[in-house]
Structures are given as C-alpha cells and as structure tokens.
PDB file of N, CA and C in Angstrom:
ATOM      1  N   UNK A   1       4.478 -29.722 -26.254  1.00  0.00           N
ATOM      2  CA  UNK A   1       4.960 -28.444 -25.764  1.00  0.00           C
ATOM      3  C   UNK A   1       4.491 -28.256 -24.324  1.00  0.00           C
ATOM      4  N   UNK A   2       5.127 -27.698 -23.525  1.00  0.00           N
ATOM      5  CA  UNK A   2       4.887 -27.193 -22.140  1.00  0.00           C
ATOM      6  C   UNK A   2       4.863 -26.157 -22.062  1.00  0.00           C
ATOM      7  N   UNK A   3       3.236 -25.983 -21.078  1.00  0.00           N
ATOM      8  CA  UNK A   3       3.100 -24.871 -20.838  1.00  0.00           C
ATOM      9  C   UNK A   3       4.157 -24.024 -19.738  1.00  0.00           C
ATOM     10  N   UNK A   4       3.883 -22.874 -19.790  1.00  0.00           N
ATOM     11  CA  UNK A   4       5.040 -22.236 -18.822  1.00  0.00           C
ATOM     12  C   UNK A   4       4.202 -21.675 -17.743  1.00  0.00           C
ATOM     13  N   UNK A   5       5.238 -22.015 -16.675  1.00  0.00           N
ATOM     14  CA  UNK A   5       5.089 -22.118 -15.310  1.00  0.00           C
ATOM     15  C   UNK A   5       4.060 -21.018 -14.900  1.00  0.00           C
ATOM     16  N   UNK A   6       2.957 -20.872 -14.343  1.00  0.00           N
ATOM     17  CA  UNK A   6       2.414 -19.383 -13.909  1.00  0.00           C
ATOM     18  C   UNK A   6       2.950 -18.898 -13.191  1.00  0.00           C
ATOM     19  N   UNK A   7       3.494 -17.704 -12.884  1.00  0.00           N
ATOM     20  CA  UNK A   7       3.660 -16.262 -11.925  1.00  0.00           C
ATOM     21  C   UNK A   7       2.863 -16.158 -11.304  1.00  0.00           C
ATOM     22  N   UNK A   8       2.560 -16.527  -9.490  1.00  0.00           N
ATOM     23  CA  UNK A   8       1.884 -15.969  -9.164  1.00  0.00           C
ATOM     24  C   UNK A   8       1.851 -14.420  -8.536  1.00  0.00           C
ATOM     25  N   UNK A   9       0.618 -13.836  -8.906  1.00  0.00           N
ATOM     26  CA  UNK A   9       0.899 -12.090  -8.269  1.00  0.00           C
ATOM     27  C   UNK A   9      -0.114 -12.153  -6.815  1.00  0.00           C
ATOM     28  N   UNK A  10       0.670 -11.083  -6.267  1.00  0.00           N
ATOM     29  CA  UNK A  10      -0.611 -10.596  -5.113  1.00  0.00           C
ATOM     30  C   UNK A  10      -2.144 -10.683  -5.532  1.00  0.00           C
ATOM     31  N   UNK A  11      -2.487 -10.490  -6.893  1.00  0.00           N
ATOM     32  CA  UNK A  11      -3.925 -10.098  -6.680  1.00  0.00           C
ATOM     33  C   UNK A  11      -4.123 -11.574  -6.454  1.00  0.00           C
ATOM     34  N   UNK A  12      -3.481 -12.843  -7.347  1.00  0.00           N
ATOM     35  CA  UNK A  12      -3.427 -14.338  -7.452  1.00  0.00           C
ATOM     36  C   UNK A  12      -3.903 -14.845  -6.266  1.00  0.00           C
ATOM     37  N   UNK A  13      -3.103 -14.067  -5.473  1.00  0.00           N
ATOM     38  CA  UNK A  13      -2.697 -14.898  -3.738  1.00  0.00           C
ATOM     39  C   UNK A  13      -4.252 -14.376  -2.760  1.00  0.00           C
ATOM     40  N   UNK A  14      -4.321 -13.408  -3.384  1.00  0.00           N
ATOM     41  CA  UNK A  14      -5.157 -12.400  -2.020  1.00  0.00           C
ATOM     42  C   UNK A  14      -6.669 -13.366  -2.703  1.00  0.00           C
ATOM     43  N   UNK A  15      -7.216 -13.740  -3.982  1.00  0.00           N
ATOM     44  CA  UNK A  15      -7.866 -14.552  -4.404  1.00  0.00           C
ATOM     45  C   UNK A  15      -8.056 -16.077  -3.784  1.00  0.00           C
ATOM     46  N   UNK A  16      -6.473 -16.574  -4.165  1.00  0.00           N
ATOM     47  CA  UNK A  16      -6.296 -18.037  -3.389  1.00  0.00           C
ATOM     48  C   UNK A  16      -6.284 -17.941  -1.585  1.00  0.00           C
ATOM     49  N   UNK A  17      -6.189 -16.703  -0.810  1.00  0.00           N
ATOM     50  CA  UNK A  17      -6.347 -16.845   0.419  1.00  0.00           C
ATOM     51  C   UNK A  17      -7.787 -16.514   0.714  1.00  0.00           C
ATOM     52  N   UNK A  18      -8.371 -15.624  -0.031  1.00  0.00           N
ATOM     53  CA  UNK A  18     -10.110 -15.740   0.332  1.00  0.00           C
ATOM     54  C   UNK A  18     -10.763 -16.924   0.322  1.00  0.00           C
ATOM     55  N   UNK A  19     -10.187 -17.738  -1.094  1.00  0.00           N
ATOM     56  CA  UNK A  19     -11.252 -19.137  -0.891  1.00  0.00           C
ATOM     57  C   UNK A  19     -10.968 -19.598   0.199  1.00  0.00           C
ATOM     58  N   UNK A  20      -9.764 -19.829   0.504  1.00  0.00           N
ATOM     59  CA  UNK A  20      -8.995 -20.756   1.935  1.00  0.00           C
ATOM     60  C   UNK A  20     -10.038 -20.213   3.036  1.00  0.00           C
ATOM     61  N   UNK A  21     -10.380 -19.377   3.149  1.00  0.00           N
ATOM     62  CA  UNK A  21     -10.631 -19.096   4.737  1.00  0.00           C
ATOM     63  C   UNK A  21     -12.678 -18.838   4.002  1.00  0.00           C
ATOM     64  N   UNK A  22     -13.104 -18.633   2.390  1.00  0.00           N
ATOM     65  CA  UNK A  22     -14.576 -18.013   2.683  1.00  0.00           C
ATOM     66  C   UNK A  22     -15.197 -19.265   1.317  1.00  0.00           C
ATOM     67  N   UNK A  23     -14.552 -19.664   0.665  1.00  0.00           N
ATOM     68  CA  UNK A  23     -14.917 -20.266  -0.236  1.00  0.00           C
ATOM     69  C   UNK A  23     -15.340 -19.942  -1.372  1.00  0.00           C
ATOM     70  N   UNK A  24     -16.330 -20.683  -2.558  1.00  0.00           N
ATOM     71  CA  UNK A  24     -17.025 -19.308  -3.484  1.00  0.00           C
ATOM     72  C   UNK A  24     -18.467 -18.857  -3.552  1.00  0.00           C
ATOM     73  N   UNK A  25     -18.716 -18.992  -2.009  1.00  0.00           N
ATOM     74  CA  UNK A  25     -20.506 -18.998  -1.657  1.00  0.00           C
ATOM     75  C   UNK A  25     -20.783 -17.734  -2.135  1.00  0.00           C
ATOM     76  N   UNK A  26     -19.801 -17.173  -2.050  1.00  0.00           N
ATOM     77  CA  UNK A  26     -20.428 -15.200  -2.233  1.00  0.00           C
ATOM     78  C   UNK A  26     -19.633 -14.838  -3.444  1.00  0.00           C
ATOM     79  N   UNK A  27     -19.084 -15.759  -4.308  1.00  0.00           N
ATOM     80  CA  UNK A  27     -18.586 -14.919  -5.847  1.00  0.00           C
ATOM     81  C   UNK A  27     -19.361 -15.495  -6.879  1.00  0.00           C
ATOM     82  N   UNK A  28     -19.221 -15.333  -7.978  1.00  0.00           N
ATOM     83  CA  UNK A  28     -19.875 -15.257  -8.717  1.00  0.00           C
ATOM     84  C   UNK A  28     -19.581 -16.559 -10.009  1.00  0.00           C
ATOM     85  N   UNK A  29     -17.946 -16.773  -9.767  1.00  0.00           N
ATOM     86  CA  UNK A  29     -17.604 -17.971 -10.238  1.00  0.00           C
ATOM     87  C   UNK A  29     -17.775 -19.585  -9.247  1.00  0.00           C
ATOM     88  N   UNK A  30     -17.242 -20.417  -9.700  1.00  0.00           N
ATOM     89  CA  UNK A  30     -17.379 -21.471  -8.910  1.00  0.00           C
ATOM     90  C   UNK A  30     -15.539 -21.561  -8.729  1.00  0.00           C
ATOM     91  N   UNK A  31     -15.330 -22.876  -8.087  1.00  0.00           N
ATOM     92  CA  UNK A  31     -13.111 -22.626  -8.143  1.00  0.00           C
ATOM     93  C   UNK A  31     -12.584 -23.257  -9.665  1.00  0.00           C
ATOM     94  N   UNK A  32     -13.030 -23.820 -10.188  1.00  0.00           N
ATOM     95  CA  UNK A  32     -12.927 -24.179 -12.213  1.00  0.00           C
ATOM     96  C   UNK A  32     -12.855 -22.842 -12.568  1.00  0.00           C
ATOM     97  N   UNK A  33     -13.851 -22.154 -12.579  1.00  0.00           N
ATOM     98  CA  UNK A  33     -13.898 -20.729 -13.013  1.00  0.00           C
ATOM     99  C   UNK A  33     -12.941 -20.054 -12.834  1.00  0.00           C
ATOM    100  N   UNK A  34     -12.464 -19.992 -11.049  1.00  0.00           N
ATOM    101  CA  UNK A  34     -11.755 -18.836 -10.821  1.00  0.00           C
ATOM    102  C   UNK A  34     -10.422 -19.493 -11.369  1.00  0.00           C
ATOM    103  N   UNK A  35     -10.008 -20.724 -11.542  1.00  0.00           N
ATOM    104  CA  UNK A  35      -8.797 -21.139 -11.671  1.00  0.00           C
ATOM    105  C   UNK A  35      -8.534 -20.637 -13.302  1.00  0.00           C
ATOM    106  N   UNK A  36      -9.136 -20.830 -14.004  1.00  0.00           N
ATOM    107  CA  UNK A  36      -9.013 -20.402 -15.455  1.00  0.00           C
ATOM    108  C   UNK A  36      -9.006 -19.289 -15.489  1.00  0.00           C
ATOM    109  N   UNK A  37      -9.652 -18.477 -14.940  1.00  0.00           N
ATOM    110  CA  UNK A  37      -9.603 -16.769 -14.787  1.00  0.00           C
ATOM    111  C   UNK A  37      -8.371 -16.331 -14.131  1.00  0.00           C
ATOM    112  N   UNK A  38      -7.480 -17.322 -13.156  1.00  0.00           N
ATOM    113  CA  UNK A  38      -6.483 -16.912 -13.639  1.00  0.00           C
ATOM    114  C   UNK A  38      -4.978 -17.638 -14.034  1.00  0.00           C
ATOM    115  N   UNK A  39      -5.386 -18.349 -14.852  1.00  0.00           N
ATOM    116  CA  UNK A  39      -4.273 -19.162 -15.278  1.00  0.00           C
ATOM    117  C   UNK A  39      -4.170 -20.126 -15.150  1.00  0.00           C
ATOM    118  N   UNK A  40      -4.237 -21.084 -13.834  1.00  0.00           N
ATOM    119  CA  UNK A  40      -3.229 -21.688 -13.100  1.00  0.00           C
ATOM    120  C   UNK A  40      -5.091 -23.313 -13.254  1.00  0.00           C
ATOM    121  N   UNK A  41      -4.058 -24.331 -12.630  1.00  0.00           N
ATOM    122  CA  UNK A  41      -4.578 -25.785 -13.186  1.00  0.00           C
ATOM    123  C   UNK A  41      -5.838 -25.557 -11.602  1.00  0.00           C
ATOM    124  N   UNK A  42      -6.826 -26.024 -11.515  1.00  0.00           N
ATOM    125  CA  UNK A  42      -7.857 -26.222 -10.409  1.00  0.00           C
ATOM    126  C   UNK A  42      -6.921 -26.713  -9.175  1.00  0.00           C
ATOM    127  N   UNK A  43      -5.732 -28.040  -9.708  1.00  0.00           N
ATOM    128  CA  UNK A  43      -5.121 -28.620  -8.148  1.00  0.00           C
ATOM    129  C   UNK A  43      -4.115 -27.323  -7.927  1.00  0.00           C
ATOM    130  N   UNK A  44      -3.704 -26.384  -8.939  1.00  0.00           N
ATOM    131  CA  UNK A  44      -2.660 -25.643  -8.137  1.00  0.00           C
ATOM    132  C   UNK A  44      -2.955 -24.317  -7.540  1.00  0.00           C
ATOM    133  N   UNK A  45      -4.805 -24.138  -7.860  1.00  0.00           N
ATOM    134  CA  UNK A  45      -5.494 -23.443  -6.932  1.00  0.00           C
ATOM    135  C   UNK A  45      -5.806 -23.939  -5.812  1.00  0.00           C
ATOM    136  N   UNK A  46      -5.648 -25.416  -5.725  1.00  0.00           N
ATOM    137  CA  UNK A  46      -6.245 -25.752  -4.201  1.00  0.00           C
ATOM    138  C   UNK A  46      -4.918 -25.821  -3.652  1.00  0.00           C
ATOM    139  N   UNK A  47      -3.805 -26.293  -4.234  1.00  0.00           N
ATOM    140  CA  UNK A  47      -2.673 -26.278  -3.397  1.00  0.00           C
ATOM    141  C   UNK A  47      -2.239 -25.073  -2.715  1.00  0.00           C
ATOM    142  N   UNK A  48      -2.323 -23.713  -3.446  1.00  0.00           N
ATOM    143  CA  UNK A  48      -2.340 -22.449  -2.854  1.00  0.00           C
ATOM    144  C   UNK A  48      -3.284 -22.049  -1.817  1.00  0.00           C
ATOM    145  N   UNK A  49      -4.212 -22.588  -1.596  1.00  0.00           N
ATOM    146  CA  UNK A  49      -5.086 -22.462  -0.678  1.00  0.00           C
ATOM    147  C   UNK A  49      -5.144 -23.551   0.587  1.00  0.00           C
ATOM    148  N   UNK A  50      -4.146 -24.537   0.576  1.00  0.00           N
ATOM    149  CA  UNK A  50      -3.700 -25.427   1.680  1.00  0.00           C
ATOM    150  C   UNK A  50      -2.532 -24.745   1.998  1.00  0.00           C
ATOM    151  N   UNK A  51      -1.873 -24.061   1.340  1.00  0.00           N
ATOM    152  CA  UNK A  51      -0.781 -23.457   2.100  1.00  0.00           C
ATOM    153  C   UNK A  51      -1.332 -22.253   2.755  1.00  0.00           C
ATOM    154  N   UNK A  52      -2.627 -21.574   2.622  1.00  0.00           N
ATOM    155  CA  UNK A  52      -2.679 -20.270   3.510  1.00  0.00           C
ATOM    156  C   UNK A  52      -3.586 -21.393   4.117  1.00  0.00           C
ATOM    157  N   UNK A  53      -4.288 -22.234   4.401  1.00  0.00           N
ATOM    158  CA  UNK A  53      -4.361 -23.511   5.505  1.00  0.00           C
ATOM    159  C   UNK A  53      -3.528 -23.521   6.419  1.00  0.00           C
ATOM    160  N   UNK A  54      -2.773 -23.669   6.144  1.00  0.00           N
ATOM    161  CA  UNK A  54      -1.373 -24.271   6.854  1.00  0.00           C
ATOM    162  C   UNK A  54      -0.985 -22.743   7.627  1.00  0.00           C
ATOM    163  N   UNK A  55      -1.074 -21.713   7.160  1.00  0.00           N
ATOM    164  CA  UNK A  55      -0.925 -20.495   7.688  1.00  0.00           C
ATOM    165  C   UNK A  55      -1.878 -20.182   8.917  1.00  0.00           C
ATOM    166  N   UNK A  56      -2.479 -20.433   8.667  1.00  0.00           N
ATOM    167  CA  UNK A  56      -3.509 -20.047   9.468  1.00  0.00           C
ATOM    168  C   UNK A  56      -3.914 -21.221  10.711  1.00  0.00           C
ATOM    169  N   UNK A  57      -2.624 -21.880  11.205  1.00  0.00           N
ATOM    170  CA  UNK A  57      -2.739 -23.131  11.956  1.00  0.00           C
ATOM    171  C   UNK A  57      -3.469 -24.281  11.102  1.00  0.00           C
ATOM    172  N   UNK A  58      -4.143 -23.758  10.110  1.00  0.00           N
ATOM    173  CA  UNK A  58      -5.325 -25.445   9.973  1.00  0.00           C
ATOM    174  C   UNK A  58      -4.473 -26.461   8.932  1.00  0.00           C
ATOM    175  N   UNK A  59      -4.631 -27.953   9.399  1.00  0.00           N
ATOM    176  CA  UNK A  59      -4.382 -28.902   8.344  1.00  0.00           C
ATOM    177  C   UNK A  59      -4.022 -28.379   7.277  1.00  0.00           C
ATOM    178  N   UNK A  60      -3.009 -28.233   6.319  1.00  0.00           N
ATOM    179  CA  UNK A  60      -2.476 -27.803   5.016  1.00  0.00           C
ATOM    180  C   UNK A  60      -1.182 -28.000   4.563  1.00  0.00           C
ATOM    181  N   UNK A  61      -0.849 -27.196   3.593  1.00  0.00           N
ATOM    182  CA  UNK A  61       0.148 -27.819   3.086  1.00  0.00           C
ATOM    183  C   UNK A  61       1.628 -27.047   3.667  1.00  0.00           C
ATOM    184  N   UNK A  62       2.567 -27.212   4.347  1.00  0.00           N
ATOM    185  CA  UNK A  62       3.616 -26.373   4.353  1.00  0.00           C
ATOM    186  C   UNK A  62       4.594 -26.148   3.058  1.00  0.00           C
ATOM    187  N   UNK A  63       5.199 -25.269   3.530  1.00  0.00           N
ATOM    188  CA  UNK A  63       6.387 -24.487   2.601  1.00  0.00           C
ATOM    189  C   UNK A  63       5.601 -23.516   1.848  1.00  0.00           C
ATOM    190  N   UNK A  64       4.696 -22.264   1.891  1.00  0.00           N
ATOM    191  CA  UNK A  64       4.429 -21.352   1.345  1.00  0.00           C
ATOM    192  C   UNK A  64       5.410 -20.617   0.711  1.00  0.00           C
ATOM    193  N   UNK A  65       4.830 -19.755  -0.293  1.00  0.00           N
ATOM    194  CA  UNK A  65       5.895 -18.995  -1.219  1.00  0.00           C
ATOM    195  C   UNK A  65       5.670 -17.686  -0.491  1.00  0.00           C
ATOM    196  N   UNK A  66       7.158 -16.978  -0.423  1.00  0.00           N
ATOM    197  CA  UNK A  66       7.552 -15.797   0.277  1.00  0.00           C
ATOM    198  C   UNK A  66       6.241 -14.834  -0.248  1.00  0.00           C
ATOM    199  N   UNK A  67       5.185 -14.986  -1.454  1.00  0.00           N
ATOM    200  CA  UNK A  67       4.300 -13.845  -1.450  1.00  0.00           C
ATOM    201  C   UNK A  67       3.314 -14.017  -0.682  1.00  0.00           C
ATOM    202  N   UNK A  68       3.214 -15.704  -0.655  1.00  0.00           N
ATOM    203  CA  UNK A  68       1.997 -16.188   0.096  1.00  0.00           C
ATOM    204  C   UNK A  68       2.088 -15.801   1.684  1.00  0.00           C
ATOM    205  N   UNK A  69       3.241 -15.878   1.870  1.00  0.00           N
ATOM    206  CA  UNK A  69       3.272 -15.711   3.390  1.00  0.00           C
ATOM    207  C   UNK A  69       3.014 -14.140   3.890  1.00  0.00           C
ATOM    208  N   UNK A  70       3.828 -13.286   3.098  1.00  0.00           N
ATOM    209  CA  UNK A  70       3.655 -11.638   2.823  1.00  0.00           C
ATOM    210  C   UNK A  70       2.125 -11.520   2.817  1.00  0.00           C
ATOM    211  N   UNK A  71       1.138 -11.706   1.782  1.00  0.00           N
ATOM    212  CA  UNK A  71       0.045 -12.067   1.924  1.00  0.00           C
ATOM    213  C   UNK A  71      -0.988 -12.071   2.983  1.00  0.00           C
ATOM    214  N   UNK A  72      -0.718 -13.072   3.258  1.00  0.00           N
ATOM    215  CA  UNK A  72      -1.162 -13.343   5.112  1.00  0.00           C
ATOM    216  C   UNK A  72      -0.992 -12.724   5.704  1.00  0.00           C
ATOM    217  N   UNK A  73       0.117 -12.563   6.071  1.00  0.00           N
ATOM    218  CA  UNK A  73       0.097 -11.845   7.080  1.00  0.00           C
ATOM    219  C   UNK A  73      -0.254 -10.032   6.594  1.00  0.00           C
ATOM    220  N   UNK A  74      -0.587  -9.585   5.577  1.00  0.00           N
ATOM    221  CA  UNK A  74      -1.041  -8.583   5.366  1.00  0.00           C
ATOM    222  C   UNK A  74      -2.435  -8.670   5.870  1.00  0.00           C
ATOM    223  N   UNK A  75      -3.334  -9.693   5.557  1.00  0.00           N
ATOM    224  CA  UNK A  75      -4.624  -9.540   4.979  1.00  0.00           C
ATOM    225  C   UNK A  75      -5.220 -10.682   6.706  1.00  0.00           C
ATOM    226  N   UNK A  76      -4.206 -11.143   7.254  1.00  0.00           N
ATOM    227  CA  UNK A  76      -4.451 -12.398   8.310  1.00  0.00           C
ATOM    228  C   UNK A  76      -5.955 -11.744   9.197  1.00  0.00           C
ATOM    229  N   UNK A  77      -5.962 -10.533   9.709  1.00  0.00           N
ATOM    230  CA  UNK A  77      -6.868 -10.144  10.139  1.00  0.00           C
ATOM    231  C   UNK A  77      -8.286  -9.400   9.135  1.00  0.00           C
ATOM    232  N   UNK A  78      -8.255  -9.490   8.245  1.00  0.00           N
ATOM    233  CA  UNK A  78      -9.326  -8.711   7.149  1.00  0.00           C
ATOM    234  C   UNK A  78     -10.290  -9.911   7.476  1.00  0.00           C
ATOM    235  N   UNK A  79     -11.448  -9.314   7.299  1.00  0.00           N
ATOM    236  CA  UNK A  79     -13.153  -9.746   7.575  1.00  0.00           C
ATOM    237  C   UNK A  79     -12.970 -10.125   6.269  1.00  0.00           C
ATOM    238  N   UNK A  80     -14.000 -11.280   6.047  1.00  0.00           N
ATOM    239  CA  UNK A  80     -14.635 -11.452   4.641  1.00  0.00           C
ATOM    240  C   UNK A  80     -15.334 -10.037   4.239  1.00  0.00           C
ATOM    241  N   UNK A  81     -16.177  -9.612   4.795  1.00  0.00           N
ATOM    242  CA  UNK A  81     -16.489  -8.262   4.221  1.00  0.00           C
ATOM    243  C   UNK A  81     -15.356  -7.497   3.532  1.00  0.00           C
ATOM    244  N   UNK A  82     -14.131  -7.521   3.837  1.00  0.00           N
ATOM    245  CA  UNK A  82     -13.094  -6.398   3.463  1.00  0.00           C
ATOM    246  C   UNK A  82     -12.537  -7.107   2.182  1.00  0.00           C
ATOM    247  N   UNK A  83     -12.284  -8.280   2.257  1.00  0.00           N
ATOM    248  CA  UNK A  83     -11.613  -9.359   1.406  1.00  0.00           C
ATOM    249  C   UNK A  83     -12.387  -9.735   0.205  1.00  0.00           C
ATOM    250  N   UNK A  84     -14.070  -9.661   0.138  1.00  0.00           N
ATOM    251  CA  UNK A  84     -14.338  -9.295  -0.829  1.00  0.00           C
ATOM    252  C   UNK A  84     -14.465  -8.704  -2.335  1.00  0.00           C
ATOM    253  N   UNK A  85     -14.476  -7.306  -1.509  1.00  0.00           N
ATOM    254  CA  UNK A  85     -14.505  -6.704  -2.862  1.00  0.00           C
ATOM    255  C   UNK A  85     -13.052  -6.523  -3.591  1.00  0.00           C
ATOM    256  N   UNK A  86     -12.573  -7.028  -2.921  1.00  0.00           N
ATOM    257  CA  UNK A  86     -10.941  -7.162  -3.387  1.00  0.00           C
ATOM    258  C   UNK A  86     -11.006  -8.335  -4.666  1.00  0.00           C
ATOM    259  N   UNK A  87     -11.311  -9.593  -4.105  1.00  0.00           N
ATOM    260  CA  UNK A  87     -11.536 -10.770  -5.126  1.00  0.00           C
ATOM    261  C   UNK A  87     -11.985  -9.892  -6.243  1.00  0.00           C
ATOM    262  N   UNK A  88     -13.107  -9.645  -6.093  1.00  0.00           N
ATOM    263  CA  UNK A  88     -14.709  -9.129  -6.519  1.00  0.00           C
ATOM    264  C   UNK A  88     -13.666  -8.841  -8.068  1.00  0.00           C
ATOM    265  N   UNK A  89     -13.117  -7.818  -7.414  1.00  0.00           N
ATOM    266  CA  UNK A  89     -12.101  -6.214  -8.524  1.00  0.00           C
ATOM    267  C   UNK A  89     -11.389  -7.253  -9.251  1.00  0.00           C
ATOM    268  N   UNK A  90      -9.967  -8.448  -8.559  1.00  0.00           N
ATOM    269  CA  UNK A  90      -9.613  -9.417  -9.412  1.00  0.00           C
ATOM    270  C   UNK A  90      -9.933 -10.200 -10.483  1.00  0.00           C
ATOM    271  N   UNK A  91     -11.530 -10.925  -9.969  1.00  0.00           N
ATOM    272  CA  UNK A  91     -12.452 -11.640 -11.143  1.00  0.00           C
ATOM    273  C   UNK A  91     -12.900 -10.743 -12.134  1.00  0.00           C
ATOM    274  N   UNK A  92     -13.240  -9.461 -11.930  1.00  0.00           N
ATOM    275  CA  UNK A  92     -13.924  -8.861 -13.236  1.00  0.00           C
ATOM    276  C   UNK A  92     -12.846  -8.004 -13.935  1.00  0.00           C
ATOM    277  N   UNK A  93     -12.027  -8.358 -13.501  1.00  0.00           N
ATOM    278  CA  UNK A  93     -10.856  -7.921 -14.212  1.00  0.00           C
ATOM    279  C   UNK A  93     -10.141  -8.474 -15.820  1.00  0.00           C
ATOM    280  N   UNK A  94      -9.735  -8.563 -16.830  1.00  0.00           N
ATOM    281  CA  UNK A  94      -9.308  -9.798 -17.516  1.00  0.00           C
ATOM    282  C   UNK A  94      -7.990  -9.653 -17.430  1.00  0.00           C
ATOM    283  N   UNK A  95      -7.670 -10.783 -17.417  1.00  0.00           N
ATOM    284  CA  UNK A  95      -6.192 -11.220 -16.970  1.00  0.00           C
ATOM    285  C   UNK A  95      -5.376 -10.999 -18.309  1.00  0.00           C
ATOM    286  N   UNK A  96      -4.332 -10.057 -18.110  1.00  0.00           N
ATOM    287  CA  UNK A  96      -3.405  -9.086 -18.869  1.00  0.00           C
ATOM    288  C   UNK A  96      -1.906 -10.627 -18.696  1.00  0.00           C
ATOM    289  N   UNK A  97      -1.404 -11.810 -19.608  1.00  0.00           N
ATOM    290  CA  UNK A  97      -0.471 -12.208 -19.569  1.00  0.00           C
ATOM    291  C   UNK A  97       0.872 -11.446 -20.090  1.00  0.00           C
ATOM    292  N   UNK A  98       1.922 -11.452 -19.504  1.00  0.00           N
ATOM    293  CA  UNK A  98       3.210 -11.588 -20.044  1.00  0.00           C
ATOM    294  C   UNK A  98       3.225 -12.298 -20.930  1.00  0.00           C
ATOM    295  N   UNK A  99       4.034 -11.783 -21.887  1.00  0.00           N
ATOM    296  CA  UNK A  99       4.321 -12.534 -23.337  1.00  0.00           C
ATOM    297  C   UNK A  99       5.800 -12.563 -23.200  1.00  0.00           C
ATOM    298  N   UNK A 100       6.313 -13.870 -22.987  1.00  0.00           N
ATOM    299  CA  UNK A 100       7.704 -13.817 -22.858  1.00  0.00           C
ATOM    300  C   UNK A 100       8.571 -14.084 -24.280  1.00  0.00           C
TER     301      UNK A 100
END
C-alpha cells in the first residue's frame, strides 16, 4: 500500500524555511524529529529546505512550490528571533491529519 502524498501547509513551510536559514540548534527536536512531527520522509524535509536555499540565492534546489515561494517572501526578512516562536507554536502543536 502507498502512503499518500503529504499536503504541505504554511505552518509545514514556515518550519522547513527556519531550518534552511537557523537549523535545530535552538529547538527542541533534532530534523528526524521534526520530520515525523510532521509527516513528511527526513529527505523530503531536506528537499524543502534546499528549495528555500535556492531562494535565498544559496546552492539549492530549484522549482519551489507556489507556497514555498509565498512563504519567503513573507517571512524573507524575519530574524531568527521572530521565526522562532513560530516553529516553537508548530512543534508543540500535534498534528491534526485529514482523513480522506
């Protein structure tokens, strides 16, 4: 059986663009952790995080998804301080799936 595809949401993205630019020195999970917390396989957390790479001029992956890019450029100027407690609220959150 195959699993079905994850959805990614804003809170997903605003998560996968903090590691990109702060890593997980200041959360509380490690990226195994955060990837299971929310769904999605460890490589298709790092792949989301080479595409806000790639956003942000550095080495990464092109072709971002229209949220990822929305994303960015929302958050392109936010301090790690601000970007924080944002993750922070995501991780201690439990992840509510769609039941299709």
């Amino acid at each position: 059986m195959v699993a079905a595809q994850h959805r990614w949401t804003e809170d997903d993205d605003v998560v996968a663009f903090y590691l990109s630019r702060h890593g997980t020195r200041r959360l509380p999970l490690m990226e195994a952790g955060i990837a299971k917390h929310l769904g999605v396989s460890e490589g298709s957390l790092a792949r989301r995080q080479a595409n806000f790479a790639h956003l942000d001029g550095r080495p990464g992956l092109p072709h971002a998804a229209k949220l990822s890019r929305r994303i960015h450029q929302q958050y392109v100027r936010a301090t790690e301080a601000e970007l924080r407690p944002l993750v922070l609220r995501v991780l201690g959150q439990p992840k509510i799936r769609a039941v299709a």
